[in-house]
C-alpha atoms as a PDB file:
ATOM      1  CA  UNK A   1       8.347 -14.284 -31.054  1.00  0.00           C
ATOM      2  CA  UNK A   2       6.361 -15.693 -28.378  1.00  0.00           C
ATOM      3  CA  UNK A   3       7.498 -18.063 -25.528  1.00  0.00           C
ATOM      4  CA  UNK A   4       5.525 -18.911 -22.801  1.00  0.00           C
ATOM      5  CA  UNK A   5       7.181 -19.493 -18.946  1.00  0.00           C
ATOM      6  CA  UNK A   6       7.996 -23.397 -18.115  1.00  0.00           C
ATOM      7  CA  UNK A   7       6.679 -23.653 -14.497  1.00  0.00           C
ATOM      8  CA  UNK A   8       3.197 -21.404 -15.309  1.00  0.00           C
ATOM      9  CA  UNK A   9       2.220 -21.656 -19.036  1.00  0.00           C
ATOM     10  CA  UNK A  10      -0.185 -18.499 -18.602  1.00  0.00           C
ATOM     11  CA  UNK A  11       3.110 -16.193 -18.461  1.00  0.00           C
ATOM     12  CA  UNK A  12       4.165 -15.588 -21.608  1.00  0.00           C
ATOM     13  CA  UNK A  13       7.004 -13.305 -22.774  1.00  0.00           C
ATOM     14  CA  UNK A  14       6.338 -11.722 -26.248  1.00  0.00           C
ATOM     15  CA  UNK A  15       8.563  -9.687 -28.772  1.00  0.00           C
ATOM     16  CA  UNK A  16       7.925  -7.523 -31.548  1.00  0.00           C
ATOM     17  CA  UNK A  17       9.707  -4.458 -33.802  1.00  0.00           C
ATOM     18  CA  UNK A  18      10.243  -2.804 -30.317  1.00  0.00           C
ATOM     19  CA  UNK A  19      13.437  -2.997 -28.031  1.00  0.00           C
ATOM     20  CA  UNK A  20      11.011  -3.928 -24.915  1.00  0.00           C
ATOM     21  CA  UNK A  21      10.026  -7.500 -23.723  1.00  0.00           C
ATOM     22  CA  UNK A  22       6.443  -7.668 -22.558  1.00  0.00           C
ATOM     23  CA  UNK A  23       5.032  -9.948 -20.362  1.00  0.00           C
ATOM     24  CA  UNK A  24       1.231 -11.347 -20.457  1.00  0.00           C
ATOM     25  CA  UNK A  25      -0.476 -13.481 -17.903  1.00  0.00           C
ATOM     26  CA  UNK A  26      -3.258 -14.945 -20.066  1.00  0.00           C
ATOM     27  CA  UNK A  27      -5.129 -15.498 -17.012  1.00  0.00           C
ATOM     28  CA  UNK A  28      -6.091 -12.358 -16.991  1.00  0.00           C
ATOM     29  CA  UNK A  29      -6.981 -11.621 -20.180  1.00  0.00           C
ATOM     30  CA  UNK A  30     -10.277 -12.800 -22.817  1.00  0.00           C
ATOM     31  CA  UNK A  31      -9.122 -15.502 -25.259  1.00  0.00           C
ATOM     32  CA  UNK A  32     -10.124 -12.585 -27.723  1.00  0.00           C
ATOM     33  CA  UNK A  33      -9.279  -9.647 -27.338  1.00  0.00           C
ATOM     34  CA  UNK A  34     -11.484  -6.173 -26.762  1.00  0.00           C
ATOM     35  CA  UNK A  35     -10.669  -4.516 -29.888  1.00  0.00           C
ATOM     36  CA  UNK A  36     -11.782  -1.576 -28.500  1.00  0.00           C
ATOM     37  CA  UNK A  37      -9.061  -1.537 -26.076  1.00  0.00           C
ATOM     38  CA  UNK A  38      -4.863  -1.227 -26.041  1.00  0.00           C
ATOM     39  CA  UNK A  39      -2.741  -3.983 -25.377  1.00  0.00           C
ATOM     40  CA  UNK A  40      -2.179  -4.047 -21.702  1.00  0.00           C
ATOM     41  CA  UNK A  41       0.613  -6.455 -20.701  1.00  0.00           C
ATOM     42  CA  UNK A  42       1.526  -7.311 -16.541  1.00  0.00           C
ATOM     43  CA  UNK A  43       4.919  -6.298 -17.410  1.00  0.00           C
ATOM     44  CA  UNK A  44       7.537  -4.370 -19.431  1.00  0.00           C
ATOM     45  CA  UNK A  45      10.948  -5.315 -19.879  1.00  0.00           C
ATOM     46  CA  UNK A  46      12.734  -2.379 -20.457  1.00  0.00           C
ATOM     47  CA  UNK A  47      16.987  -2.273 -21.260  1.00  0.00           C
ATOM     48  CA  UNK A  48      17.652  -3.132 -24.881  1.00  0.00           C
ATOM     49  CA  UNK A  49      17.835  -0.160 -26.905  1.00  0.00           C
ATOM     50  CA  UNK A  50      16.818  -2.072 -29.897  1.00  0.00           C
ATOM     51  CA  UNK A  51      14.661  -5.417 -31.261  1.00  0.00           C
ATOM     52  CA  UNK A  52      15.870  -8.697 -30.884  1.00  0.00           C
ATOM     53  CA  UNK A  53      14.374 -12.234 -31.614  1.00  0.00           C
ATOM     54  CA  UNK A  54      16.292 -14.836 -29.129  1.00  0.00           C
ATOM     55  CA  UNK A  55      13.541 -15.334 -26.194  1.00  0.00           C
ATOM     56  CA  UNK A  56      14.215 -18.147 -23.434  1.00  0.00           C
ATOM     57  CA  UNK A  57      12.857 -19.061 -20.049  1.00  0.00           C
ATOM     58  CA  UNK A  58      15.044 -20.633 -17.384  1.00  0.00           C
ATOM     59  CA  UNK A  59      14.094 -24.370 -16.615  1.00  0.00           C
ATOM     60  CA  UNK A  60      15.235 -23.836 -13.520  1.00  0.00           C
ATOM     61  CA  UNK A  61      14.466 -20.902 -11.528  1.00  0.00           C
ATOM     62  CA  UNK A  62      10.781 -19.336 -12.117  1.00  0.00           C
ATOM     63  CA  UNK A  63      10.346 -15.883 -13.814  1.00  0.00           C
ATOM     64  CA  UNK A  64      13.944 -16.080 -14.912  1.00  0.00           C
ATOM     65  CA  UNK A  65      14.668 -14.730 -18.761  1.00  0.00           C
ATOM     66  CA  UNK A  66      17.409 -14.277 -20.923  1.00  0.00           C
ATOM     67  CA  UNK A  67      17.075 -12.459 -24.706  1.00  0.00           C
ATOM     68  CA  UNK A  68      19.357 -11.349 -27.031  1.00  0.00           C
ATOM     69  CA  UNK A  69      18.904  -7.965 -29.307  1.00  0.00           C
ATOM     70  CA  UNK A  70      20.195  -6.281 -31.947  1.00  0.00           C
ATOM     71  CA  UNK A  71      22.116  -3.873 -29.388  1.00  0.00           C
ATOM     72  CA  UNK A  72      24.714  -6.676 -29.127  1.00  0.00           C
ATOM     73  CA  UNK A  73      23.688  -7.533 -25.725  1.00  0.00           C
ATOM     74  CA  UNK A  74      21.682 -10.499 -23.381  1.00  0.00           C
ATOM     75  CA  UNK A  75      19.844  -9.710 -20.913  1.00  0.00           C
ATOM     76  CA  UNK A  76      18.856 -11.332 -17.939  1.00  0.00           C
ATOM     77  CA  UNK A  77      15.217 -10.479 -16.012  1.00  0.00           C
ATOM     78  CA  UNK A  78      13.577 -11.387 -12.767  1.00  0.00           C
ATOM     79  CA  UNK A  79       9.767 -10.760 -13.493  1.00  0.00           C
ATOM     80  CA  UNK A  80       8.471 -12.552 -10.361  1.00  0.00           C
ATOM     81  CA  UNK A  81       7.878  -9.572  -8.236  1.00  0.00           C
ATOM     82  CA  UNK A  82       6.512  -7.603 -10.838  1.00  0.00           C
ATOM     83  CA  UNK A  83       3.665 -10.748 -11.449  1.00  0.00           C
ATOM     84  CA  UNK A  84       3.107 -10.770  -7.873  1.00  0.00           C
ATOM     85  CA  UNK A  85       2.744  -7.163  -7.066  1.00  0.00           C
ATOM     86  CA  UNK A  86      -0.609  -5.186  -8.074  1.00  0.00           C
ATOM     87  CA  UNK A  87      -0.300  -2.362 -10.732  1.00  0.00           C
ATOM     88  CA  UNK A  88      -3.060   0.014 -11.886  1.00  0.00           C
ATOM     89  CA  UNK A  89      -1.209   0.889 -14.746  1.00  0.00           C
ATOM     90  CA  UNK A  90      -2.460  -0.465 -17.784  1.00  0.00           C
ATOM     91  CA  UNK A  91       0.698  -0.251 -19.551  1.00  0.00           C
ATOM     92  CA  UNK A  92       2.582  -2.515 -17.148  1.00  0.00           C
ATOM     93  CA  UNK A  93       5.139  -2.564 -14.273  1.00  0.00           C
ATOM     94  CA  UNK A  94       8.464  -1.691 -15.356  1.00  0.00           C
ATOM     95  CA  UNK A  95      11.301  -4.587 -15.014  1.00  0.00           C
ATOM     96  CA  UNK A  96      15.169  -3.661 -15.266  1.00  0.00           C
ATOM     97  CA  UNK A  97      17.400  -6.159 -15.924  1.00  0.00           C
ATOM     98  CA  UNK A  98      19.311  -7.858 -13.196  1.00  0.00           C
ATOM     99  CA  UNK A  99      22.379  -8.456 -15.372  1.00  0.00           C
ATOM    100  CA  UNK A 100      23.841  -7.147 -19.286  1.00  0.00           C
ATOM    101  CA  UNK A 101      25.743  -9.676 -21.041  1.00  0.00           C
ATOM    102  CA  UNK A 102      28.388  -7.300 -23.444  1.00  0.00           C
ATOM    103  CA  UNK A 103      30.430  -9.644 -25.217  1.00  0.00           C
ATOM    104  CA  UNK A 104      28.954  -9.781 -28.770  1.00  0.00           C
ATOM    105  CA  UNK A 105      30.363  -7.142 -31.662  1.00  0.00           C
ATOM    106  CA  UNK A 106      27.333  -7.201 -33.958  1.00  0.00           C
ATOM    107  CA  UNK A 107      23.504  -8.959 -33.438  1.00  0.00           C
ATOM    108  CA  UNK A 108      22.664 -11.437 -31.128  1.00  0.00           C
ATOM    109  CA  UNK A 109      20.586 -13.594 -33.118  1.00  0.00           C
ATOM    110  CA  UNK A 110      19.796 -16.281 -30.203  1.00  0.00           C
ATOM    111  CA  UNK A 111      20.015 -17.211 -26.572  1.00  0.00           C
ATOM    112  CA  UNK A 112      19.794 -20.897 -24.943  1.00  0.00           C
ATOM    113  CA  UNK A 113      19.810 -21.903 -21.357  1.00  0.00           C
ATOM    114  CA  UNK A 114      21.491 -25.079 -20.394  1.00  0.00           C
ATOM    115  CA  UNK A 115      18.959 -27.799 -18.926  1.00  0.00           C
ATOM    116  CA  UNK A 116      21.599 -29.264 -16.310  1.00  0.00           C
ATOM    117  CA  UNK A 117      23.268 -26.127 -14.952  1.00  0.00           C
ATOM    118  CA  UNK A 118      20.884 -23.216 -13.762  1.00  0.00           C
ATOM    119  CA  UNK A 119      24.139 -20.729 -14.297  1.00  0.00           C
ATOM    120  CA  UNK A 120      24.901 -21.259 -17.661  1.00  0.00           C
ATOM    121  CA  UNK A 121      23.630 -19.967 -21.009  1.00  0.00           C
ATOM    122  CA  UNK A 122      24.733 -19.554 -24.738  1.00  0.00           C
ATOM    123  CA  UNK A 123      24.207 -16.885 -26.987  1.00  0.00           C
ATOM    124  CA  UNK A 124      25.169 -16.693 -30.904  1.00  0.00           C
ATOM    125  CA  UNK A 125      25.297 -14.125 -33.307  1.00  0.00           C
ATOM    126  CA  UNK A 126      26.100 -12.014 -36.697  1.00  0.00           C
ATOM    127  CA  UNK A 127      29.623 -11.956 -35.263  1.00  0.00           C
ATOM    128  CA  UNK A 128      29.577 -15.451 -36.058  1.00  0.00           C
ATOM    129  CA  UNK A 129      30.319 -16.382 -32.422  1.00  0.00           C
ATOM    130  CA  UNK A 130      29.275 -18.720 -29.830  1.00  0.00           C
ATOM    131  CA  UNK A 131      29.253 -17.430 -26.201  1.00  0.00           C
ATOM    132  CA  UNK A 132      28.840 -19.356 -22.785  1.00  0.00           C
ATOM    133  CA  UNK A 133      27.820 -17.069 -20.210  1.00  0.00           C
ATOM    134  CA  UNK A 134      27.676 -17.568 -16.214  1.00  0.00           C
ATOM    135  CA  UNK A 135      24.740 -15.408 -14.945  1.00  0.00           C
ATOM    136  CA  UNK A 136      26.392 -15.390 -11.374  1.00  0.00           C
ATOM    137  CA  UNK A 137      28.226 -13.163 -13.396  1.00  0.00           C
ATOM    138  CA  UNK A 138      27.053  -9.481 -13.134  1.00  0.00           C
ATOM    139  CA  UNK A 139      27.628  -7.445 -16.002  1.00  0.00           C
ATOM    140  CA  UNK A 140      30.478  -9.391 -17.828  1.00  0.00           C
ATOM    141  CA  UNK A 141      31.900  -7.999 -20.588  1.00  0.00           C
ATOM    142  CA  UNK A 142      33.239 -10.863 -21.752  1.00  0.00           C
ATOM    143  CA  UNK A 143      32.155 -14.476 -21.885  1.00  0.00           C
ATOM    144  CA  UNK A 144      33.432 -17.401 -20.159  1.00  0.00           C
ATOM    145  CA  UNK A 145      33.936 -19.634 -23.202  1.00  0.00           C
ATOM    146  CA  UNK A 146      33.651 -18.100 -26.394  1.00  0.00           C
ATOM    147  CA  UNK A 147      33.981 -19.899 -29.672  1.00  0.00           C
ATOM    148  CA  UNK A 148      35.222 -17.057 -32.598  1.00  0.00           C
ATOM    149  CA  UNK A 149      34.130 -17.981 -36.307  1.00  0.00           C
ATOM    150  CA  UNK A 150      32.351 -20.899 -35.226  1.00  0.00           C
ATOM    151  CA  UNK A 151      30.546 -20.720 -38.677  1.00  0.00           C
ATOM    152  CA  UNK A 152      31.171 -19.039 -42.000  1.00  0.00           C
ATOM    153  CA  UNK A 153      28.096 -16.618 -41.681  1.00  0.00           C
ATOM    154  CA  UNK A 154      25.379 -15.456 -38.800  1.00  0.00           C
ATOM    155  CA  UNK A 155      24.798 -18.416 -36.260  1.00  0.00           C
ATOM    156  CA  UNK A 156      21.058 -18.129 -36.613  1.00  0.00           C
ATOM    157  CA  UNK A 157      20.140 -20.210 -33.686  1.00  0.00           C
ATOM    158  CA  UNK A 158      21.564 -22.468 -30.455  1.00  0.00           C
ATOM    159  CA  UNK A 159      20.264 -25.057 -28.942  1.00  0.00           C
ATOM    160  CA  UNK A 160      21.605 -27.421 -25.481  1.00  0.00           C
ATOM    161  CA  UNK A 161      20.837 -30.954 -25.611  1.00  0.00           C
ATOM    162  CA  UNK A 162      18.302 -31.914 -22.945  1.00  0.00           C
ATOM    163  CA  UNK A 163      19.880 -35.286 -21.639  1.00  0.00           C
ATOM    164  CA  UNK A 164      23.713 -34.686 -22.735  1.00  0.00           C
ATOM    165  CA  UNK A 165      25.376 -32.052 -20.481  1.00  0.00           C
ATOM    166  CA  UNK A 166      27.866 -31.543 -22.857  1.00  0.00           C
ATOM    167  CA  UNK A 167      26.808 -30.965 -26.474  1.00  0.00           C
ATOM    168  CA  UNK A 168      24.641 -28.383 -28.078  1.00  0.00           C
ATOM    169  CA  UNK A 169      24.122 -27.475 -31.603  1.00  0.00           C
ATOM    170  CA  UNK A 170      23.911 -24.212 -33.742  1.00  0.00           C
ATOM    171  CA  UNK A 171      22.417 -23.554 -37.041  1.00  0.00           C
ATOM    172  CA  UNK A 172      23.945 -20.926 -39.057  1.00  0.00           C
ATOM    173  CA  UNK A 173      23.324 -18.784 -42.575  1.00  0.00           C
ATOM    174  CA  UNK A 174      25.889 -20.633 -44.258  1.00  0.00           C
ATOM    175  CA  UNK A 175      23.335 -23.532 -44.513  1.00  0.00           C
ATOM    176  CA  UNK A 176      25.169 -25.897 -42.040  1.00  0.00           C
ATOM    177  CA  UNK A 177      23.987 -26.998 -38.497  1.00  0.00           C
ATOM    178  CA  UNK A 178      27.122 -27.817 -36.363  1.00  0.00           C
ATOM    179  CA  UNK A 179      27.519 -30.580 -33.184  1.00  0.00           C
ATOM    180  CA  UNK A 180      29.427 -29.265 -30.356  1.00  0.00           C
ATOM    181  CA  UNK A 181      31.059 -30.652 -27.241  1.00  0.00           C
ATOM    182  CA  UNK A 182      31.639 -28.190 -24.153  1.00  0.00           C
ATOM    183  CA  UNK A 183      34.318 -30.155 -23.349  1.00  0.00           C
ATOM    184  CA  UNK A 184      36.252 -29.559 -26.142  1.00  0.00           C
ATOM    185  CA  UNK A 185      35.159 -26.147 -28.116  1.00  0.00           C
ATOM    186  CA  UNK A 186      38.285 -25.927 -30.378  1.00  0.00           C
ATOM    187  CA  UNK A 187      36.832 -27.662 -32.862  1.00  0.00           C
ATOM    188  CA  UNK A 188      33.081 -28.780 -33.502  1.00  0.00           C
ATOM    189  CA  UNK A 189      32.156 -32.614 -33.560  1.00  0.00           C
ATOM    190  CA  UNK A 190      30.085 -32.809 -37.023  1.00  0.00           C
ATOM    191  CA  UNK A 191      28.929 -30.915 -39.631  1.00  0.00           C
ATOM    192  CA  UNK A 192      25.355 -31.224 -40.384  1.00  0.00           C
ATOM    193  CA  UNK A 193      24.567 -30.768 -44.458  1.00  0.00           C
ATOM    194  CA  UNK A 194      21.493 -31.059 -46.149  1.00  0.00           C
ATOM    195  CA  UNK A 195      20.315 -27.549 -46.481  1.00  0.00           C
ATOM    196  CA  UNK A 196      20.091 -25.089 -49.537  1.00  0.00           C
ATOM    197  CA  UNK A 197      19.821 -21.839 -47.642  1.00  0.00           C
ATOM    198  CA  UNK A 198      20.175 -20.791 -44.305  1.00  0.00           C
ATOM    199  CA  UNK A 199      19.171 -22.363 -40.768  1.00  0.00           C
ATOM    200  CA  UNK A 200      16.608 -20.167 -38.981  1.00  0.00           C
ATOM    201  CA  UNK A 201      15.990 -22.553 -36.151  1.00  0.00           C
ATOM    202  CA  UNK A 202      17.138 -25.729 -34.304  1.00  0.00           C
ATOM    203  CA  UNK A 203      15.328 -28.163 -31.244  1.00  0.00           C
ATOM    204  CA  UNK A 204      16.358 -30.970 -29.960  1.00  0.00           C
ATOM    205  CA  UNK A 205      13.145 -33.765 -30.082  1.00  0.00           C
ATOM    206  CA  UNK A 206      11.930 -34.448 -26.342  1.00  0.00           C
ATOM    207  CA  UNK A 207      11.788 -37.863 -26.559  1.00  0.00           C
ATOM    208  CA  UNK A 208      14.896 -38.785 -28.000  1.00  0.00           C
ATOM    209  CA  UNK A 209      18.066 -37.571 -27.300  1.00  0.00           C
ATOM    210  CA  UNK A 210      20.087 -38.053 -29.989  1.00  0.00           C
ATOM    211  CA  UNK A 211      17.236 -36.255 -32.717  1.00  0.00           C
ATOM    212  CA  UNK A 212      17.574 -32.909 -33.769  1.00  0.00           C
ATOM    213  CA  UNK A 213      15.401 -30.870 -35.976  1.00  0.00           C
ATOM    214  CA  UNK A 214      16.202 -27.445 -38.242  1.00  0.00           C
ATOM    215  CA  UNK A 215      14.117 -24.975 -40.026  1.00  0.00           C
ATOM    216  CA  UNK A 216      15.543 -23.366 -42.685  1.00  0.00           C
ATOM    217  CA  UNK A 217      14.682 -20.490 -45.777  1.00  0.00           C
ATOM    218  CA  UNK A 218      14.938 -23.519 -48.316  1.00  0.00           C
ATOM    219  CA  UNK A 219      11.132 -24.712 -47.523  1.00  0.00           C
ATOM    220  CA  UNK A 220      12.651 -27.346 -45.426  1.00  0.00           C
ATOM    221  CA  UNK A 221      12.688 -28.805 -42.163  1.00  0.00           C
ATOM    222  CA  UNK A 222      15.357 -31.007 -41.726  1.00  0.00           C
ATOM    223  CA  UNK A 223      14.924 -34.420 -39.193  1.00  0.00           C
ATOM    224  CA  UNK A 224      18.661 -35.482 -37.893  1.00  0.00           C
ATOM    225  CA  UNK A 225      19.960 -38.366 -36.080  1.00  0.00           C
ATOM    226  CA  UNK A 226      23.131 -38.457 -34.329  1.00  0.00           C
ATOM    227  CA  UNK A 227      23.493 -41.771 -33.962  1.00  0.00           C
ATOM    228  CA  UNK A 228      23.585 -42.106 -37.536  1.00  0.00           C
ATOM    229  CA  UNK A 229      26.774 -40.388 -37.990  1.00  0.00           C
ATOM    230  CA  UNK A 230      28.996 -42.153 -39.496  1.00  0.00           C
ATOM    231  CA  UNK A 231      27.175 -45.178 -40.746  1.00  0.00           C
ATOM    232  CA  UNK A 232      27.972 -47.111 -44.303  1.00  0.00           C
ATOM    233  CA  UNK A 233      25.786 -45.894 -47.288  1.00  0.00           C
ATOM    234  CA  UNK A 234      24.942 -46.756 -50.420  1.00  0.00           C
ATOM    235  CA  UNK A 235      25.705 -45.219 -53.423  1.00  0.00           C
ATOM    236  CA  UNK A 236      22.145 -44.628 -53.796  1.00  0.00           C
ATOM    237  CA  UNK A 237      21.135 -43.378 -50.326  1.00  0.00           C
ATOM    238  CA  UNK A 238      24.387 -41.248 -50.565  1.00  0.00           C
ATOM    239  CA  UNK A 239      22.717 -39.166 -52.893  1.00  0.00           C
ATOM    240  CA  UNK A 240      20.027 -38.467 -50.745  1.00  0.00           C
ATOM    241  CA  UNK A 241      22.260 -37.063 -48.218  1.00  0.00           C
ATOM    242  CA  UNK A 242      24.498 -38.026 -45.341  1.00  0.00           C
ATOM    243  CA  UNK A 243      23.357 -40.931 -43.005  1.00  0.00           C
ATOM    244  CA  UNK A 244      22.678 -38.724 -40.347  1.00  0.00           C
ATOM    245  CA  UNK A 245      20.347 -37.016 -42.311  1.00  0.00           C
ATOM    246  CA  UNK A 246      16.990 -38.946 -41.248  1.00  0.00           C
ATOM    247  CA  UNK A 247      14.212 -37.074 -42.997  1.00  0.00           C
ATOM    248  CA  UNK A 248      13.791 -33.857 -44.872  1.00  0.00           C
ATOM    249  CA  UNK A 249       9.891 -32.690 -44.994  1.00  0.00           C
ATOM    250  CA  UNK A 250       9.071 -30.584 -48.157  1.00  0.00           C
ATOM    251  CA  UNK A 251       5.498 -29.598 -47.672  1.00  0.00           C
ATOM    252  CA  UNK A 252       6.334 -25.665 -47.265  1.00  0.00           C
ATOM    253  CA  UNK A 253       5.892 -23.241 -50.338  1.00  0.00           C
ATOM    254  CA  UNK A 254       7.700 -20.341 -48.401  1.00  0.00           C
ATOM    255  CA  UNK A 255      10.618 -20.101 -45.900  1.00  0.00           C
ATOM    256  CA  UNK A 256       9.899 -21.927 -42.550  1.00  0.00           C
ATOM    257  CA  UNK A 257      10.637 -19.197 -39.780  1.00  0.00           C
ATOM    258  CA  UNK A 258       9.820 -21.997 -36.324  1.00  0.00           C
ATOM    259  CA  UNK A 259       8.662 -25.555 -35.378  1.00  0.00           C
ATOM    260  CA  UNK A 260       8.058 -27.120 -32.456  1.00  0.00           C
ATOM    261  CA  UNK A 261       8.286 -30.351 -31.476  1.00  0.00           C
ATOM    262  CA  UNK A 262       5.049 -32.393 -29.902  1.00  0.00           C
ATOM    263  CA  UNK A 263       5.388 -32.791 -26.143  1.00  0.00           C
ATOM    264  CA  UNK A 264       3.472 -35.888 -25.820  1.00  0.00           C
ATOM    265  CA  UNK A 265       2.746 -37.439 -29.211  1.00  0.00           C
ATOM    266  CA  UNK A 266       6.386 -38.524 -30.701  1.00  0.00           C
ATOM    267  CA  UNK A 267       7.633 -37.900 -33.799  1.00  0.00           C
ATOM    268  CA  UNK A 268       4.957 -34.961 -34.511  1.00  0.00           C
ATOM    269  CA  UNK A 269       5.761 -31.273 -35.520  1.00  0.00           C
ATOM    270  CA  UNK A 270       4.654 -28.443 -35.847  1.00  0.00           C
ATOM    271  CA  UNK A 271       6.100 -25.990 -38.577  1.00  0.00           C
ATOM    272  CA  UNK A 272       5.316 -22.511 -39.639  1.00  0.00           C
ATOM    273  CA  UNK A 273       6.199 -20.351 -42.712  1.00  0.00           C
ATOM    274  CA  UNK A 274       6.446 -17.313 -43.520  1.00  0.00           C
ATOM    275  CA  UNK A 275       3.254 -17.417 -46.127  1.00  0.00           C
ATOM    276  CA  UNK A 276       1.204 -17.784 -43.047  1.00  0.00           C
ATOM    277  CA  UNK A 277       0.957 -21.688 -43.291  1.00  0.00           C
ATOM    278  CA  UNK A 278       0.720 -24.013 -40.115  1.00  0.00           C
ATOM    279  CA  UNK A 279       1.373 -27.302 -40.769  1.00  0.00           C
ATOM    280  CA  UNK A 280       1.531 -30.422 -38.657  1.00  0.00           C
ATOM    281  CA  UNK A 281       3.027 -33.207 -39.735  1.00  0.00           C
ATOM    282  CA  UNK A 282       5.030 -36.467 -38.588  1.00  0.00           C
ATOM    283  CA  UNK A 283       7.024 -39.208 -40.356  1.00  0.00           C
ATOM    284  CA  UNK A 284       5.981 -42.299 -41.934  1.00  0.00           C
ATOM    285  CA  UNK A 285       7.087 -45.319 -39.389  1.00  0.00           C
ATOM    286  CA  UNK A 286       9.349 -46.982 -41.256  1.00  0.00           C
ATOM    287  CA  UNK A 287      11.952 -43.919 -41.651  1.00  0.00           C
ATOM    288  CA  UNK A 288      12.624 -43.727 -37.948  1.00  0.00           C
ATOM    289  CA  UNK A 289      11.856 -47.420 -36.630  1.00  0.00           C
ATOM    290  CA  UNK A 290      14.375 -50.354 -37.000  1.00  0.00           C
ATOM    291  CA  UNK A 291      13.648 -53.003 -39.144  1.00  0.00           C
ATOM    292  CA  UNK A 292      12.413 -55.437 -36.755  1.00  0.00           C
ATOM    293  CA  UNK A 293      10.144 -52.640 -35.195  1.00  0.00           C
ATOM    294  CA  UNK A 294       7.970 -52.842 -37.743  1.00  0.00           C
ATOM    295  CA  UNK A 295       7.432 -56.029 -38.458  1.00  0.00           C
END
């Protein structure tokens, strides 16, 4: 996984089948690469002691990062000095995490950082457990909300809403995305179903607060609407799935591992399988508009 750093989107944190997080700024390096030569990144983060998958960049503070590993842990990492600072090595200054996160009994599968408060983050995982962390925190060993059995299999994935302080979402192996409410974590707010196989990953659409989209090992990447919860169907449209459920592309011939949303053109994706196959796609108008939109 590759994600690249909010306020400068040169510096990009990147992940592979190693414990370490390494850190590129693609200013300084060709657009392709000297074959001749070994990869030689401005940074290592160094402190898991094994791989991990859930990369995220603080909105808020620059050169702030959180991930999550198979060692059970999150990390947190300052990697502004280590930009700013000169280093003839070509394998990278060395960056030690400023906090460990040790609340998680099996793989952290994902990490999320809230968009309204710079202090708090989420992390899920094969323990089939939400966690809210405070990074003020240093070195917790336990969280300061945690939700136990949140789902009935590994929570894949965890996602804040950008507008609403208050709910996030998680996608989970057991096929099911879930709604939840800080407020209230007892019990979740909806149950998302439309999936065959499990949810890899979840974003909330930019320009709309109330869409979510899912990516999941059944070819499919799932368009929801929360505002449609709840609404009177059809017999007919019941069989395509609950109202919430706004649009379910089908274009993939393999499992789709990521998406991402389009920034500036609405309603556009881009999704990515695990054949190798980019595809970008949007919805026909008259799925998402109102009636009188489109006339």
């Amino acid at each position: 996984r590759a994600r690249h750093m909010p306020q400068n989107h040169f510096i990009v944190a990147s992940r592979g089948p190693d414990p370490q997080v390494f850190i590129w700024d693609l200013s300084k390096h060709p657009s392709v690469p000297d074959a001749s030569s070994g990869p030689s990144p401005q940074a290592v983060c160094i402190g898991h002691s094994s791989e991990g998958y859930g990369t995220c960049w603080s909105p808020h503070r620059e050169g702030h990062l959180v991930t999550a590993s198979e060692d059970t842990t999150v990390c947190l990492w300052g990697i502004q000095s280590a930009l700013s600072s000169s280093s003839s090595s070509n394998n990278g200054r060395q960056i030690h995490p400023i906090s460990t996160f040790r609340g998680h009994t099996q793989v952290v599968e994902d990490v999320d950082w809230h968009h309204r408060d710079a202090n708090l983050i989420g992390s899920v995982g094969d323990d089939k457990t939400i966690q809210i962390w405070d990074t003020r925190k240093v070195n917790p060993l336990k969280a300061v909300h945690s939700v136990l059995q949140a789902h009935k299999d590994d929570i894949n994935t965890i996602a804040f809403n950008p507008v609403n302080e208050f709910i996030f979402a998680t996608g989970s192996a057991d096929t099911t995305v879930a709604l939840w409410d800080l407020r209230n974590l007892k019990t979740r707010v909806q149950t998302f179903t439309g999936h065959t196989d499990q949810v890899y990953n979840i974003a909330w659409a930019p320009h709309n607060e109330s869409i979510l989209a899912s990516c999941s090992s059944d070819r499919r990447v799932g368009i929801w609407d929360m505002s449609r919860i709840g609404m009177e169907q059809t017999p007919e449209d019941a069989e395509d799935g609950p109202p919430e459920l706004l649009f379910l592309h089908g274009g993939h011939t393999s499992k789709v591992s990521d998406f991402s949303w389009n920034l500036n053109d609405e309603w556009t994706i881009a999704s990515v399988a695990e054949d190798n196959v980019l595809q970008v796609w949007n919805m026909a108008e008259e799925v998402y508009a109102e009636e009188e939109d489109i006339e």
